[in-house]
PDB file of N, CA and C in Angstrom:
ATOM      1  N   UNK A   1      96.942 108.137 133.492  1.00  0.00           N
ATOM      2  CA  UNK A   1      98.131 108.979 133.355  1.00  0.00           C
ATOM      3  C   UNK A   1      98.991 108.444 132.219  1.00  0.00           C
ATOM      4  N   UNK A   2      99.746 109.446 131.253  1.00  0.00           N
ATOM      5  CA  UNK A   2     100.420 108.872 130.110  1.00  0.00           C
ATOM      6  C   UNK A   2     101.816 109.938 130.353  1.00  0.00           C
ATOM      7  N   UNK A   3     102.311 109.087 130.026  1.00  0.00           N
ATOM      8  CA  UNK A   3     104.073 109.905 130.498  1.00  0.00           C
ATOM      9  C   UNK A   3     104.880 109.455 129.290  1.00  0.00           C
ATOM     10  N   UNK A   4     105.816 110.352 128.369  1.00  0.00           N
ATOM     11  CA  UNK A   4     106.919 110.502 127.450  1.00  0.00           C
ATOM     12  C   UNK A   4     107.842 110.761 127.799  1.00  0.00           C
ATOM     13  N   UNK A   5     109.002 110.585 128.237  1.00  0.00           N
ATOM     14  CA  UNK A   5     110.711 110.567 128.418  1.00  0.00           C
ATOM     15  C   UNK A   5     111.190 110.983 127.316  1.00  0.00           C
ATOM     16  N   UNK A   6     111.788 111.962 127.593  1.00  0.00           N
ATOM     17  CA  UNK A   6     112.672 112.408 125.733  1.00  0.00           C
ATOM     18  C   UNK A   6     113.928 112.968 126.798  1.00  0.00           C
ATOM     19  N   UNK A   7     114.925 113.246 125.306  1.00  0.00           N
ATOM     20  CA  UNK A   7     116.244 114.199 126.283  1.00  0.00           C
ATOM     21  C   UNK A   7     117.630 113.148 126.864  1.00  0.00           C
ATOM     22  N   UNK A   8     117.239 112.121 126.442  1.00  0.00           N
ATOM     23  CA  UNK A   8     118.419 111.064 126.520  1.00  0.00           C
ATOM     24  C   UNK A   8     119.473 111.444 125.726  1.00  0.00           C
ATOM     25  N   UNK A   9     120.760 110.874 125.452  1.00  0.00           N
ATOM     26  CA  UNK A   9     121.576 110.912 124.791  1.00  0.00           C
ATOM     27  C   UNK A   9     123.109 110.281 125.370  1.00  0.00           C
ATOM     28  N   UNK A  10     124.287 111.065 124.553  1.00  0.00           N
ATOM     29  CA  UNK A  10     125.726 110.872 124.933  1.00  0.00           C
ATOM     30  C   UNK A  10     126.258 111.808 125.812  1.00  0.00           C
ATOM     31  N   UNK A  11     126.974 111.742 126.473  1.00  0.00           N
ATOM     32  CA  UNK A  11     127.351 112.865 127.616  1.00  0.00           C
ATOM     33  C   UNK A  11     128.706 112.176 128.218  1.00  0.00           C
ATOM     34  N   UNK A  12     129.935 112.805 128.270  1.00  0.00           N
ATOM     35  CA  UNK A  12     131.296 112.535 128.816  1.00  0.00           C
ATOM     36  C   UNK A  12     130.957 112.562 130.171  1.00  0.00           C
ATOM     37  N   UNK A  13     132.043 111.925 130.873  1.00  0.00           N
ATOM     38  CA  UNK A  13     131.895 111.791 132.464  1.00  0.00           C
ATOM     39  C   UNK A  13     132.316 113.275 132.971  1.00  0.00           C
ATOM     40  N   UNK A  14     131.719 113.274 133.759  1.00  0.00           N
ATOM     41  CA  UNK A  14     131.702 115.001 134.532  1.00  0.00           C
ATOM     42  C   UNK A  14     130.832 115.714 133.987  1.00  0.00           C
ATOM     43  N   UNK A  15     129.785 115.446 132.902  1.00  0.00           N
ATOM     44  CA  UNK A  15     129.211 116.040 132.226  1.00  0.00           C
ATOM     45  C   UNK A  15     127.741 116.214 132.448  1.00  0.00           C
ATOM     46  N   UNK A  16     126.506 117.240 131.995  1.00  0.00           N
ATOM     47  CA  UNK A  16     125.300 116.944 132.455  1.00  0.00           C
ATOM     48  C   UNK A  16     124.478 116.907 131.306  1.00  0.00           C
ATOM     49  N   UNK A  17     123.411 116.626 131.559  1.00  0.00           N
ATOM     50  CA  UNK A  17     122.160 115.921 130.561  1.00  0.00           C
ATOM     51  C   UNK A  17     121.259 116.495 131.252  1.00  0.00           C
ATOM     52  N   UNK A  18     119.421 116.940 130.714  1.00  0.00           N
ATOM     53  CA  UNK A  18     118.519 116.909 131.337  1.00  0.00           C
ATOM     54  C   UNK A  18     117.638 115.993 130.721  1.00  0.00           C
ATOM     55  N   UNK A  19     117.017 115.126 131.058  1.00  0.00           N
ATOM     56  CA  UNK A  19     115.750 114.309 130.887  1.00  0.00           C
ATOM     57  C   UNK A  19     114.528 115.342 131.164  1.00  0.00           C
ATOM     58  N   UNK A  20     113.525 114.893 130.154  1.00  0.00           N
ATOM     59  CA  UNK A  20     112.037 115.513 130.366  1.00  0.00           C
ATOM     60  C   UNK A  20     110.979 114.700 130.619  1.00  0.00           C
ATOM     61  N   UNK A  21     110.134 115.004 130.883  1.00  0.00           N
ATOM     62  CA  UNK A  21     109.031 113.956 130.639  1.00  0.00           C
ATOM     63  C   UNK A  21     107.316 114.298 130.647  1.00  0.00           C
ATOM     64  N   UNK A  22     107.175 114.220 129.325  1.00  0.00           N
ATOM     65  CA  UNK A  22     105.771 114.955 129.849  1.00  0.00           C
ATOM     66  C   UNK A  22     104.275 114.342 130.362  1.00  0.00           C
ATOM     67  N   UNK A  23     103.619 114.488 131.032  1.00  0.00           N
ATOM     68  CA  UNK A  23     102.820 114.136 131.910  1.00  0.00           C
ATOM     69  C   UNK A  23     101.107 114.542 131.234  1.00  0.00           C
ATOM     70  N   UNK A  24     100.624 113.382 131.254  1.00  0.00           N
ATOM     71  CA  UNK A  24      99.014 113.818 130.988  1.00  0.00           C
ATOM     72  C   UNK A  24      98.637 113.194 132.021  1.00  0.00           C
ATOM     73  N   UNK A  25      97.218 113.551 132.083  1.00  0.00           N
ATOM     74  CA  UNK A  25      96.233 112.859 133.265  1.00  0.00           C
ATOM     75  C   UNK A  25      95.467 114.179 134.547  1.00  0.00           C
ATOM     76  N   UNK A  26      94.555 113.697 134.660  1.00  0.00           N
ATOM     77  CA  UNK A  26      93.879 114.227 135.981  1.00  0.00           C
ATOM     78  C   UNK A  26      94.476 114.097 137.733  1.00  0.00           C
ATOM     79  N   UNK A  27      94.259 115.140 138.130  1.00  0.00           N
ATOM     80  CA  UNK A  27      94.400 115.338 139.817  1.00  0.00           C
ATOM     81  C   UNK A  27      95.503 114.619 139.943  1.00  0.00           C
ATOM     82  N   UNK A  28      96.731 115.347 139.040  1.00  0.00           N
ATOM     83  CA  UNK A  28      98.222 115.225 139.147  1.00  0.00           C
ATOM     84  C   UNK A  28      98.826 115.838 140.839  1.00  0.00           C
ATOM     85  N   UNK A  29      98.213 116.559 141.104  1.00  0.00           N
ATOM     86  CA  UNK A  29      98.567 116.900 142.488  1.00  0.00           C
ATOM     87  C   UNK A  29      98.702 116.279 143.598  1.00  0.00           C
ATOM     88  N   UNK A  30      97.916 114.958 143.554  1.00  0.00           N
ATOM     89  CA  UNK A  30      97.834 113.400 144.872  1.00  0.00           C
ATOM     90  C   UNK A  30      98.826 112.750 143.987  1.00  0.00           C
ATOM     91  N   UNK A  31      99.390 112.716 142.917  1.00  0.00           N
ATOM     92  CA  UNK A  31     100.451 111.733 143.072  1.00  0.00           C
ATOM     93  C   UNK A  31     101.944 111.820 142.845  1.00  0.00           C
ATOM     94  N   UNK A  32     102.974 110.989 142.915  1.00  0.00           N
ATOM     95  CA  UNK A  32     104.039 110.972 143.208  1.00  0.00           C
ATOM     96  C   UNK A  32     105.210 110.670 141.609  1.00  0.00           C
ATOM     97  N   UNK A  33     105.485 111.631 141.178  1.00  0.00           N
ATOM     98  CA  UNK A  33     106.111 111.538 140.004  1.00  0.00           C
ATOM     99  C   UNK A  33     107.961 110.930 139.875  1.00  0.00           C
ATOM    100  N   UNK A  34     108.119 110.009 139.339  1.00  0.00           N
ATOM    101  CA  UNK A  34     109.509 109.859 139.350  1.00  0.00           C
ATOM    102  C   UNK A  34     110.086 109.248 138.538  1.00  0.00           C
ATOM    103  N   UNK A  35     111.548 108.883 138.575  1.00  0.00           N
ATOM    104  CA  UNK A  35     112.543 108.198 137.661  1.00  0.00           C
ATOM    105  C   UNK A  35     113.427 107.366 138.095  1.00  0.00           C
ATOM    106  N   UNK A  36     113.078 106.250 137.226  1.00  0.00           N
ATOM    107  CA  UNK A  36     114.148 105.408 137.285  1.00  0.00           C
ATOM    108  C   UNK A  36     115.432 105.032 136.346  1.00  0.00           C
ATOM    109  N   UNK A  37     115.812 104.145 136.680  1.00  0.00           N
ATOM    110  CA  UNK A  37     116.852 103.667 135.296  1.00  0.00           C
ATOM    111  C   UNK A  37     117.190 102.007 135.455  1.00  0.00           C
ATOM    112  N   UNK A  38     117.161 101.699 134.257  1.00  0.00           N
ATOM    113  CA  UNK A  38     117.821 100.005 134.044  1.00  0.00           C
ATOM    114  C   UNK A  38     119.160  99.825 133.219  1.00  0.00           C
ATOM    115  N   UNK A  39     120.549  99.865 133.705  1.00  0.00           N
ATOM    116  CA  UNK A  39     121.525  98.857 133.078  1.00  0.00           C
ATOM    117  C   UNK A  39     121.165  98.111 132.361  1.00  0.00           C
ATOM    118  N   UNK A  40     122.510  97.882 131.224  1.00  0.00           N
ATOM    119  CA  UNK A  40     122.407  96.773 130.392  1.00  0.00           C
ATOM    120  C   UNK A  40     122.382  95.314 131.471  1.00  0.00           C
ATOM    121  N   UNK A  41     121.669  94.355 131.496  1.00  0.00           N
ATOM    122  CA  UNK A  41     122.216  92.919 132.448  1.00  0.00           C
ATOM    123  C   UNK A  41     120.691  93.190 133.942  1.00  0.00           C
ATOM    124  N   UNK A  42     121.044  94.589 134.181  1.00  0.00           N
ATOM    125  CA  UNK A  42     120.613  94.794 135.622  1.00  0.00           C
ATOM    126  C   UNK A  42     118.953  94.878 135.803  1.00  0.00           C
ATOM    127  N   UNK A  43     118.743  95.023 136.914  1.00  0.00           N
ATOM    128  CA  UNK A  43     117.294  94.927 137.415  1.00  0.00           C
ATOM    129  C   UNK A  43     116.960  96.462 137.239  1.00  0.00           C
ATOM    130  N   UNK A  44     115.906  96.964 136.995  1.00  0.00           N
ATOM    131  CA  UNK A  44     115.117  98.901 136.962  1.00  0.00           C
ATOM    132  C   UNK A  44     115.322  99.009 138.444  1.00  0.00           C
ATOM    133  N   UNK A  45     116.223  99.864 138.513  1.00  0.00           N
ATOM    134  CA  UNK A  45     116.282 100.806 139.923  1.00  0.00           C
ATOM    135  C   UNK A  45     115.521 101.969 140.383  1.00  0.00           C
ATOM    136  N   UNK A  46     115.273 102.568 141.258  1.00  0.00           N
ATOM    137  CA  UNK A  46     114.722 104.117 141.510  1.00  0.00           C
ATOM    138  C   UNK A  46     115.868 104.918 141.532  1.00  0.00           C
ATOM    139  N   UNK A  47     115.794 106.052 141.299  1.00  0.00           N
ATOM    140  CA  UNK A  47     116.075 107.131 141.021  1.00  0.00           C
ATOM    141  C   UNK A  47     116.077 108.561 142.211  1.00  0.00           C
ATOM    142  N   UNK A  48     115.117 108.799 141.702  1.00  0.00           N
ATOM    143  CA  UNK A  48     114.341 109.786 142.530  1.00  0.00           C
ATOM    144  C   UNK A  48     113.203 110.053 142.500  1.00  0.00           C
ATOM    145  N   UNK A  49     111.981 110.751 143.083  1.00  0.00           N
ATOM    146  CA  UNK A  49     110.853 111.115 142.389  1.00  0.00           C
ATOM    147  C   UNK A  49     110.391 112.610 143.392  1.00  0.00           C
ATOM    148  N   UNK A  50     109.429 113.117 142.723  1.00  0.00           N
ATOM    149  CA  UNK A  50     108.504 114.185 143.359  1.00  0.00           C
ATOM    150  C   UNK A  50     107.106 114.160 143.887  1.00  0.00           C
ATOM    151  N   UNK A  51     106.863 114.398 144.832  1.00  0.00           N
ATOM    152  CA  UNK A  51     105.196 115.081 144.913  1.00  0.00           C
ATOM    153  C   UNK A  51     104.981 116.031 144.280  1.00  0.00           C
ATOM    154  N   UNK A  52     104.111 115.703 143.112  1.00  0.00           N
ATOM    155  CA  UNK A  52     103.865 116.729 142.292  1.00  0.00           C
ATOM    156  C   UNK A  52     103.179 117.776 143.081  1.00  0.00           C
ATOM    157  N   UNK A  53     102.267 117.497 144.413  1.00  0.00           N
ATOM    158  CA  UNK A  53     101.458 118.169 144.965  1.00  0.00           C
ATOM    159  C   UNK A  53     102.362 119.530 145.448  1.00  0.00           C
ATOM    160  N   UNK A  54     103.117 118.912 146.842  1.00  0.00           N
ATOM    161  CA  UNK A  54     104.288 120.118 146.960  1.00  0.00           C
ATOM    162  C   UNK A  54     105.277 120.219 146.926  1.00  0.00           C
ATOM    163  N   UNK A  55     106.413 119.409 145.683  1.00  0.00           N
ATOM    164  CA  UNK A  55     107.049 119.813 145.408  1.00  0.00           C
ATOM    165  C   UNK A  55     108.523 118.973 146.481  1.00  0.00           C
ATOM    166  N   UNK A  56     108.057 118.148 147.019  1.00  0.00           N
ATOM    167  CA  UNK A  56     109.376 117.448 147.991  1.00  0.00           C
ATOM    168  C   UNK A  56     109.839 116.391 147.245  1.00  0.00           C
ATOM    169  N   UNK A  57     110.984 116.407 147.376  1.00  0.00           N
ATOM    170  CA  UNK A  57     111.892 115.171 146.371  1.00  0.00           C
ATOM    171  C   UNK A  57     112.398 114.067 147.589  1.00  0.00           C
ATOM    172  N   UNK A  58     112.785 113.512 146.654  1.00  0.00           N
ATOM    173  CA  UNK A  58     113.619 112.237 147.168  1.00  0.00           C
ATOM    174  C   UNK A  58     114.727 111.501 146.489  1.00  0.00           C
ATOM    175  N   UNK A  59     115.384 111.344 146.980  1.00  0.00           N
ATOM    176  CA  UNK A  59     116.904 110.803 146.093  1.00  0.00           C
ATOM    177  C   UNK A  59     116.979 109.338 146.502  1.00  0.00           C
ATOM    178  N   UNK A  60     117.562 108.810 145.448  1.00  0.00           N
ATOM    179  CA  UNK A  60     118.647 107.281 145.973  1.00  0.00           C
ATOM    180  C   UNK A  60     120.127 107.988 146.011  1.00  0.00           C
ATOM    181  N   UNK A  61     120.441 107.263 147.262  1.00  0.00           N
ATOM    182  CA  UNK A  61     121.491 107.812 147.725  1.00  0.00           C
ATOM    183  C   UNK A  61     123.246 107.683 146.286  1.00  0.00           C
ATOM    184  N   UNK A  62     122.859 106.944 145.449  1.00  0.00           N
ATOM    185  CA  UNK A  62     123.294 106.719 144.710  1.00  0.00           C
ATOM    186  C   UNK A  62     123.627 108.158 143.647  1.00  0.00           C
ATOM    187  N   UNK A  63     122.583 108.968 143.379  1.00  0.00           N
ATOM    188  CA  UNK A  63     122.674 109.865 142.708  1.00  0.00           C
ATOM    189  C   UNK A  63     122.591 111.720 143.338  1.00  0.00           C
ATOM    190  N   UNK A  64     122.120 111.208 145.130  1.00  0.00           N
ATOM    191  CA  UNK A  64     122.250 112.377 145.513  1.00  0.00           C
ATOM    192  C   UNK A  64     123.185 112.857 145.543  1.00  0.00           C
ATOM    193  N   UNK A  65     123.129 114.767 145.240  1.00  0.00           N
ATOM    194  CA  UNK A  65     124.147 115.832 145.338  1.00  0.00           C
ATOM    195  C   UNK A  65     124.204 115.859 143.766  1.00  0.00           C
ATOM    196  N   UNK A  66     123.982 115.027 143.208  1.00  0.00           N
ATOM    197  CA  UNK A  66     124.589 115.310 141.618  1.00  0.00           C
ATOM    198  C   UNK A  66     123.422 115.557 140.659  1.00  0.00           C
ATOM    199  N   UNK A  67     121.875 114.425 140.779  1.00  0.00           N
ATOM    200  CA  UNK A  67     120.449 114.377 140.497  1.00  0.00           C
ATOM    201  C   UNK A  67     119.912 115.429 140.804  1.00  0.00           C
ATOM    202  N   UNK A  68     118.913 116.513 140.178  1.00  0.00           N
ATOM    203  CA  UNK A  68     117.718 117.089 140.580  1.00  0.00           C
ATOM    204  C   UNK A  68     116.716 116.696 139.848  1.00  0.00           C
ATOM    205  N   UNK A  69     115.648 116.341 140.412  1.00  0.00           N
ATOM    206  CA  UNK A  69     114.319 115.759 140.206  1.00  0.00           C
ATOM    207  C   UNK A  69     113.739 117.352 140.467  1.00  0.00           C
ATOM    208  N   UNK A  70     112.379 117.550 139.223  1.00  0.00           N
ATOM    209  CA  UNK A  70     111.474 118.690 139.696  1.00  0.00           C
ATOM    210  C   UNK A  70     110.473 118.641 138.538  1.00  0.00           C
ATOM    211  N   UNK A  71     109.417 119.774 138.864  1.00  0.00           N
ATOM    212  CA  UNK A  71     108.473 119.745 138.221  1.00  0.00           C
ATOM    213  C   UNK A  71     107.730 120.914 137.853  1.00  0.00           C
ATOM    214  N   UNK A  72     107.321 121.120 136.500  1.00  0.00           N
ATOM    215  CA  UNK A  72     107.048 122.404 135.909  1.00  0.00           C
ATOM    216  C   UNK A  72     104.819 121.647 136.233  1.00  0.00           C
ATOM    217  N   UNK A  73     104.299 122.147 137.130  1.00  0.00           N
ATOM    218  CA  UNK A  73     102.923 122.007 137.293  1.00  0.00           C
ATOM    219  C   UNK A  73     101.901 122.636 136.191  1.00  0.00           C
ATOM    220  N   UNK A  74     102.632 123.899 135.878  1.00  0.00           N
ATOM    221  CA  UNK A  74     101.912 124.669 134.752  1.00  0.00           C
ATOM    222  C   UNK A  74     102.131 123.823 133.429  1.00  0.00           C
ATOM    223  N   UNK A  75     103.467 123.270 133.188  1.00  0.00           N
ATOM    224  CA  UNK A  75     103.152 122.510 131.874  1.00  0.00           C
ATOM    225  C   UNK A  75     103.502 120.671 131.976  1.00  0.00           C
ATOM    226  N   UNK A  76     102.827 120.660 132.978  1.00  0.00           N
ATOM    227  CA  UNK A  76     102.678 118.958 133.143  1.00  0.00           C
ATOM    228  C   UNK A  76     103.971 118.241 133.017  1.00  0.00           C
ATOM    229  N   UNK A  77     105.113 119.121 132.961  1.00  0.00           N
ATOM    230  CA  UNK A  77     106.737 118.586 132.579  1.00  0.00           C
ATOM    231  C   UNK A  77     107.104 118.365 133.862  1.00  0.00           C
ATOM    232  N   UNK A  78     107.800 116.888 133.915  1.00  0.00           N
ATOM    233  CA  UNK A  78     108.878 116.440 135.193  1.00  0.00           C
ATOM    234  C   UNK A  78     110.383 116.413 134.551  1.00  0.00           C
ATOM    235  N   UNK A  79     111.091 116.816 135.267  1.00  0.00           N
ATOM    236  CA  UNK A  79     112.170 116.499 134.652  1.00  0.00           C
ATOM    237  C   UNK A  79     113.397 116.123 135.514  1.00  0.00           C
ATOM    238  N   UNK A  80     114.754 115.540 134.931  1.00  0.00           N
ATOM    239  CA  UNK A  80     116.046 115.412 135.905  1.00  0.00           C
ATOM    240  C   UNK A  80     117.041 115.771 135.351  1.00  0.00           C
ATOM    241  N   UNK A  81     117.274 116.708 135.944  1.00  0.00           N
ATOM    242  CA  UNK A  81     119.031 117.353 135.924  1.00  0.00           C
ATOM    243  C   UNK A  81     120.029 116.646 136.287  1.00  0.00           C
ATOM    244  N   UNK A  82     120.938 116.011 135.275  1.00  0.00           N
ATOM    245  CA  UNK A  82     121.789 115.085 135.917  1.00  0.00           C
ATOM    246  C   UNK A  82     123.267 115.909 135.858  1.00  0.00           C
ATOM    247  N   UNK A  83     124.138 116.078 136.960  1.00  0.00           N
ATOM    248  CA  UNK A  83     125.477 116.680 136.897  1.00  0.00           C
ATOM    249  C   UNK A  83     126.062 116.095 137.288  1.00  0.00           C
ATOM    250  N   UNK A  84     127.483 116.137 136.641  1.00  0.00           N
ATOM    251  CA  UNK A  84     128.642 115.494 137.081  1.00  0.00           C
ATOM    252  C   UNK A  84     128.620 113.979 137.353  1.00  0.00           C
ATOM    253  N   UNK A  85     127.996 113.485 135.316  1.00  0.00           N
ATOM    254  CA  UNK A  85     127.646 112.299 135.637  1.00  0.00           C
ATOM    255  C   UNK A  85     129.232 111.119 135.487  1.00  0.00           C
ATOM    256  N   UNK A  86     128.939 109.995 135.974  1.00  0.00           N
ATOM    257  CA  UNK A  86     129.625 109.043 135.821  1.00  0.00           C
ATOM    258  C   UNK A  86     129.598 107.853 135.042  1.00  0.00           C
ATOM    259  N   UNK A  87     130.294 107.026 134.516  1.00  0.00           N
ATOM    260  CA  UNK A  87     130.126 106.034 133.508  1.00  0.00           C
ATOM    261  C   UNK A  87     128.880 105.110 134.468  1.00  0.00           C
ATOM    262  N   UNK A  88     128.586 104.991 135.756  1.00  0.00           N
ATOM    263  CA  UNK A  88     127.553 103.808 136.291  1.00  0.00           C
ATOM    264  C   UNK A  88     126.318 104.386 135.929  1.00  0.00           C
ATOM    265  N   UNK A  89     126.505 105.694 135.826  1.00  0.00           N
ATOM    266  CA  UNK A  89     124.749 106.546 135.259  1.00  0.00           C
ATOM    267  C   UNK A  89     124.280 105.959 133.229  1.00  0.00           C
ATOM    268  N   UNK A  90     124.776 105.566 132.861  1.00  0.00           N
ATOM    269  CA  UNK A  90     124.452 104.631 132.039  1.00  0.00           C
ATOM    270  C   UNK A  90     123.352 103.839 132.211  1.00  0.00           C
ATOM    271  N   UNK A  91     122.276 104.009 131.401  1.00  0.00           N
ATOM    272  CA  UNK A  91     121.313 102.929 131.997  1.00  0.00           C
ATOM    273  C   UNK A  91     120.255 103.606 130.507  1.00  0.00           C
ATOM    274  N   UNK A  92     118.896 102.910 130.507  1.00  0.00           N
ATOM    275  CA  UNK A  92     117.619 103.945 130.245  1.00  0.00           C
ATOM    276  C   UNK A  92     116.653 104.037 131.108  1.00  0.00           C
ATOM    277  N   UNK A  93     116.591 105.175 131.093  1.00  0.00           N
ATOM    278  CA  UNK A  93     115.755 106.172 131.829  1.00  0.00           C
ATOM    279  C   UNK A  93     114.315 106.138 131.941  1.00  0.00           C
ATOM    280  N   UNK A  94     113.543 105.702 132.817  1.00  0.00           N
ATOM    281  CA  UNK A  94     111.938 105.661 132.923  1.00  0.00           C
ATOM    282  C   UNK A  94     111.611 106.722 133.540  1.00  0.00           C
ATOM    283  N   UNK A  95     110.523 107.639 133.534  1.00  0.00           N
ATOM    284  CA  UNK A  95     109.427 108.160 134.130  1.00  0.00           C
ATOM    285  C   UNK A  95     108.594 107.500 134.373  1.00  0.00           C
ATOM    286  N   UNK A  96     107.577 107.352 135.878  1.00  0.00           N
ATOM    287  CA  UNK A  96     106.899 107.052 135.853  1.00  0.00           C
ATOM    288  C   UNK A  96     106.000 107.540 136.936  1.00  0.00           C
ATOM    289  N   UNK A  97     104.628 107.228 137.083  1.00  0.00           N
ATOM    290  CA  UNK A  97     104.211 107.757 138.279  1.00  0.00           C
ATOM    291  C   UNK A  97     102.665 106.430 138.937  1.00  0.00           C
ATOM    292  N   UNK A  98     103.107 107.289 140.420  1.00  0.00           N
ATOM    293  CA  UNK A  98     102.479 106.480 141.544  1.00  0.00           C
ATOM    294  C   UNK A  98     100.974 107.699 141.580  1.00  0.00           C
ATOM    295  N   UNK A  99      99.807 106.537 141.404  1.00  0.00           N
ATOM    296  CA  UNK A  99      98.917 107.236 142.266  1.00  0.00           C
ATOM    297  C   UNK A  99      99.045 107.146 143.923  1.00  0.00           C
ATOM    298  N   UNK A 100      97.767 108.123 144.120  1.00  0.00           N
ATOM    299  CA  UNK A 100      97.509 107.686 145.600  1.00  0.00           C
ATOM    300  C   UNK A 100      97.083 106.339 145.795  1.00  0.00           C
ATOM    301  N   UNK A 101      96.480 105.290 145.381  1.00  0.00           N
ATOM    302  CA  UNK A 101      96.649 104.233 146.128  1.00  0.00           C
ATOM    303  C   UNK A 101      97.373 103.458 145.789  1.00  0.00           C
ATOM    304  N   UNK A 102      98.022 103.095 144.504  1.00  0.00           N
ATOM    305  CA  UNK A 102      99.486 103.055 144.806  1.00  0.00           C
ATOM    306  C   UNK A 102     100.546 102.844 145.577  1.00  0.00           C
ATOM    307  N   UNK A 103     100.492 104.332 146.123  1.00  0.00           N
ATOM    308  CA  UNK A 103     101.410 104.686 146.880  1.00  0.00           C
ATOM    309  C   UNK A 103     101.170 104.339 148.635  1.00  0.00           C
ATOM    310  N   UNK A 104      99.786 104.574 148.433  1.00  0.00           N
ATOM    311  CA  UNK A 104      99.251 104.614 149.737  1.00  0.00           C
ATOM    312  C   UNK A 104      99.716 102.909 150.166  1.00  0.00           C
ATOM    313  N   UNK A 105      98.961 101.792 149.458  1.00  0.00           N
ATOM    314  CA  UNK A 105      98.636 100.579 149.589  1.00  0.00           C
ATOM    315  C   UNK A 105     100.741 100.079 150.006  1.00  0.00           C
ATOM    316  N   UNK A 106     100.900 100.138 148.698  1.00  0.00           N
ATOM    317  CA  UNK A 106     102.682  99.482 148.695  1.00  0.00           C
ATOM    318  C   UNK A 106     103.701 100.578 148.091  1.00  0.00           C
ATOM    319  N   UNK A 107     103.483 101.733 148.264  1.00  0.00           N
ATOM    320  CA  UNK A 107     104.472 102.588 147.534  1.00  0.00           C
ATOM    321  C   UNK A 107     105.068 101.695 146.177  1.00  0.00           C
ATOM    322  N   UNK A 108     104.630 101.525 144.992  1.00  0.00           N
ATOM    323  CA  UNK A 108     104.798 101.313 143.665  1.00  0.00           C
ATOM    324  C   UNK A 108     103.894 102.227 142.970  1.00  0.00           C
ATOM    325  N   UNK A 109     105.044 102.294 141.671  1.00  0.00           N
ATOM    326  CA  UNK A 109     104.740 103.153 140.768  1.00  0.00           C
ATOM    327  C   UNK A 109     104.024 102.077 139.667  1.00  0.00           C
ATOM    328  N   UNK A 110     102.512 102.486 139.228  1.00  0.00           N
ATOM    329  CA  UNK A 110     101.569 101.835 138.314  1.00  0.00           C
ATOM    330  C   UNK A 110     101.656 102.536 137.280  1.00  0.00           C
ATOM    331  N   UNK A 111     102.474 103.324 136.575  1.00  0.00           N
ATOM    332  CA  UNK A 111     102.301 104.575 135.309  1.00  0.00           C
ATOM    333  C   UNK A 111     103.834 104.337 134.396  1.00  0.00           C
ATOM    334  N   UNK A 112     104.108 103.877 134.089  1.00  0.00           N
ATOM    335  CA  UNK A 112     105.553 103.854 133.025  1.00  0.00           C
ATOM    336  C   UNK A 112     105.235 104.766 131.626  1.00  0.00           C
ATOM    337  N   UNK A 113     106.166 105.301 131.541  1.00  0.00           N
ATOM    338  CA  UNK A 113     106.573 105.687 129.857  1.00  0.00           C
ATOM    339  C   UNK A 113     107.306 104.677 129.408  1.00  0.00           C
ATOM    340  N   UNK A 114     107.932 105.462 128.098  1.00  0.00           N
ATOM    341  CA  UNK A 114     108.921 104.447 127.274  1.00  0.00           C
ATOM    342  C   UNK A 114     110.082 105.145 127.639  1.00  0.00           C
ATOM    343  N   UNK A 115     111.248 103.971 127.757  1.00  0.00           N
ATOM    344  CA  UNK A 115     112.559 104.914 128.404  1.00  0.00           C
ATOM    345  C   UNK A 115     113.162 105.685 127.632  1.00  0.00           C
ATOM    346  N   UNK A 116     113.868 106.254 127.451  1.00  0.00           N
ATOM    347  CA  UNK A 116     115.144 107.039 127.274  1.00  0.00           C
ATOM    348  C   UNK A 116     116.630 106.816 127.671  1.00  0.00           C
ATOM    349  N   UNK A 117     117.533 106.417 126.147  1.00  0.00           N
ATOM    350  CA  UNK A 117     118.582 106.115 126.421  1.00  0.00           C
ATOM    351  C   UNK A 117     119.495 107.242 127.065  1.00  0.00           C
ATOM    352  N   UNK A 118     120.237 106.898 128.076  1.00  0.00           N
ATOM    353  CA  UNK A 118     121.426 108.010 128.807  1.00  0.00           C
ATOM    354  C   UNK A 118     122.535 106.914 128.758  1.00  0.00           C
ATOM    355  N   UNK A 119     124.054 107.558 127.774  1.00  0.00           N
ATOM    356  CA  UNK A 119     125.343 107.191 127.593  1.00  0.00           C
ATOM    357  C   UNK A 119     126.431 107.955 128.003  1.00  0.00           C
ATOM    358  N   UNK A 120     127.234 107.271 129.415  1.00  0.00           N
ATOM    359  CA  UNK A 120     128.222 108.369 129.820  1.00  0.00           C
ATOM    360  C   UNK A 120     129.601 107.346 129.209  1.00  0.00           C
ATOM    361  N   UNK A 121     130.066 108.601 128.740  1.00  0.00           N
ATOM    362  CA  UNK A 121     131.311 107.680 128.254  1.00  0.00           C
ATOM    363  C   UNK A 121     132.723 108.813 128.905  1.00  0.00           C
ATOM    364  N   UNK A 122     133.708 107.470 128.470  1.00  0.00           N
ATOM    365  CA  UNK A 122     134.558 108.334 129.352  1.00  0.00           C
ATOM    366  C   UNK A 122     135.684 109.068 127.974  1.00  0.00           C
TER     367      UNK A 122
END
């Protein structure tokens, strides 16, 4: 699996951004697509991610209500809708994805892109 992050940028607080990310690879449907982010200083956090299969998300409680995680199947695109962001949403942005054993074995994601900078300023 090979994954690209584009769609980063500057964005005022209260403001939204979408991240993309496009997705190659086989029998995308068994695995688990998602995003993270790393602070300047800080450790890579999760995000959110999808079953690409059907389509169920998952949030860190951190970004739920404001994050949508989803996925275009016809053109291999994941992407996140970020609204009503805040100066802590600062970070860059990973895509990445979990196969099934993977996921199965320890739920970790084995698939990284290259990140994408996201700047909320106030």
């Amino acid at each position: 699996v090979q994954l690209q992050a584009s769609g980063g940028g500057l964005v005022q607080t209260g403001g939204s951004l979408r991240l993309s990310c496009a997705v190659s690879g086989s029998d995308l449907s068994t695995y688990r697509l998602g995003w993270f982010r790393q602070a300047p200083g800080e450790k890579r956090t999760y995000v959110a991610h999808v079953n690409w299969g059907s389509g169920a998300t998952v949030y860190a409680d951190s970004v739920k209500g404001r994050f949508t995680v989803s996925r275009d199947a016809a053109e291999n695109t994941l992407y996140l809708q970020m609204d009503n962001m805040k100066l802590e949403d600062t970070a860059v942005y990973y895509c990445a994805a979990s196969s099934p054993v993977a996921w199965g074995v320890e739920r970790v994601f084995d698939y990284w892109g290259q990140g994408t900078q996201v700047t909320v300023s106030s």
